[in-house]
Protein backbone atom coordinates (compact mmCIF):
# COMPACT_ATOMS: atom_id res chain seq x y z
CA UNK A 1 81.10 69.84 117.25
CA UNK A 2 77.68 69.12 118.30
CA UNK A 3 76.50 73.22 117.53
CA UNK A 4 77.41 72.78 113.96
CA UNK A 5 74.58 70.16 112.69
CA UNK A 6 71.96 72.18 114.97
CA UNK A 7 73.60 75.45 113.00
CA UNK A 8 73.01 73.32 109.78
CA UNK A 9 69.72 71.94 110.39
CA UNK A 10 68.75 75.63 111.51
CA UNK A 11 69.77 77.07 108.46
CA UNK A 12 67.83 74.49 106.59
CA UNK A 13 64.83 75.43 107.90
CA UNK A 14 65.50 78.99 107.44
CA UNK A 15 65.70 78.43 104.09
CA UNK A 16 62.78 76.06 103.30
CA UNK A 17 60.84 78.89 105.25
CA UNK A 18 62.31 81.62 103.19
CA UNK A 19 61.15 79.75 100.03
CA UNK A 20 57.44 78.37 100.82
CA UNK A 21 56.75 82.15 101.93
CA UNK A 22 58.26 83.77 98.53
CA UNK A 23 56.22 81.13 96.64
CA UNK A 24 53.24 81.75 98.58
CA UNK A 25 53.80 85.68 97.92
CA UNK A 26 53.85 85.05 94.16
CA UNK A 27 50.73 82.95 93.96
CA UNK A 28 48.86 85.38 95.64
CA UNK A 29 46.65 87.56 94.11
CA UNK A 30 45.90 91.00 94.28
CA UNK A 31 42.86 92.40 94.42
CA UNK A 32 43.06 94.11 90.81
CA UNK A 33 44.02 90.41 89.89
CA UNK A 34 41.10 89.03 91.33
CA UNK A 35 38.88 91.29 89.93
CA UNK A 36 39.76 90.54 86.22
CA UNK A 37 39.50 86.95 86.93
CA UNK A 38 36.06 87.54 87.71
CA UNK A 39 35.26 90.03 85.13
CA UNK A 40 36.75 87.56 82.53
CA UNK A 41 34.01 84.77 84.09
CA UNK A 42 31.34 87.04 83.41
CA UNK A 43 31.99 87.86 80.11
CA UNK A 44 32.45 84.24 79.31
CA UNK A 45 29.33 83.38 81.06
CA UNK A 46 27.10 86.70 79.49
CA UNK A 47 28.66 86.96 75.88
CA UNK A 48 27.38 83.42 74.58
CA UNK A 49 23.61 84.40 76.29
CA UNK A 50 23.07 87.34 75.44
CA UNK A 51 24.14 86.56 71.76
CA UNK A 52 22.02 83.83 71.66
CA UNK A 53 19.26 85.41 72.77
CA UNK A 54 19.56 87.95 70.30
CA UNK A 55 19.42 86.04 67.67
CA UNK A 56 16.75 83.85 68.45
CA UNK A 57 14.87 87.47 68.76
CA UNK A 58 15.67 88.10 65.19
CA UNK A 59 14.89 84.61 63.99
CA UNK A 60 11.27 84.64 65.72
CA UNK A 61 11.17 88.16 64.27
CA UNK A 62 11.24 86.59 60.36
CA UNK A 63 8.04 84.43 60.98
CA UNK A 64 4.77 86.41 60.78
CA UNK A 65 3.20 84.73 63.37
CA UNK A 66 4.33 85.68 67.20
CA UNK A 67 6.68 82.83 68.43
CA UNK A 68 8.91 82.90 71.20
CA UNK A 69 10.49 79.22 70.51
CA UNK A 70 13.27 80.49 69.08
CA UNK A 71 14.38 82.73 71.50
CA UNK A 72 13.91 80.74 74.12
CA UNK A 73 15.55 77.98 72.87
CA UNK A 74 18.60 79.76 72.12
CA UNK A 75 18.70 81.40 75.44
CA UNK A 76 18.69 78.08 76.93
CA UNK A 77 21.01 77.04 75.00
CA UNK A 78 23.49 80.12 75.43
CA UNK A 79 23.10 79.62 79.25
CA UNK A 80 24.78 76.01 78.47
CA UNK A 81 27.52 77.32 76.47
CA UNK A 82 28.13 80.01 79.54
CA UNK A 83 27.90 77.39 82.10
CA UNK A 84 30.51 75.59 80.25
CA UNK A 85 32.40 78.35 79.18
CA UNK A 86 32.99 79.49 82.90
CA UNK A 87 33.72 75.31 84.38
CA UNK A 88 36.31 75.17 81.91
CA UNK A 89 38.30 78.75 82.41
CA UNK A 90 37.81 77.84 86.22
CA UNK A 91 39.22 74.24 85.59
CA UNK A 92 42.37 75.21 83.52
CA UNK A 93 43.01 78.82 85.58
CA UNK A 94 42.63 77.66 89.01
């Protein structure tokens, strides 16, 4: 009577151990997984600065005098939106 409930319990734990390792097999990632993750985090880190910056080359391109303000200020500013871009996407994909 008494090998039953150890049977039980045994089979119990089999179980939970069965499930927390097929779980922890699908949240792993593979490595082509991982490296689209990080491609995606570059692009939305690159994209909004190098945009930026483009444009604030054309802009400072209009005036006849040489000015970088324009330029710079947008780069800065597109390094924000990257920044932000990527804590976001890394906050909602974890």
């Amino acid at each position: 009577m008494k090998a039953e409930p150890s049977q039980q319990r045994l089979q119990r734990q089999i179980e939970r151990q069965i499930r927390r390792r097929r779980r922890a097999d699908d949240e792993r990632r593979s490595v082509l997984g991982q490296t689209v993750f990080l491609g995606t985090l570059g692009l939305l880190f690159v994209l909004p600065l190098v945009g930026l910056t483009y444009l604030g080359v054309w802009i400072d391109g209009l005036a006849e005098a040489y000015s970088s303000r324009w330029t710079v200020s947008l780069m800065l500013l597109g390094l924000c939106i990257g920044a932000v871009n990527v804590y976001l996407y890394i906050r909602e994909h974890p």
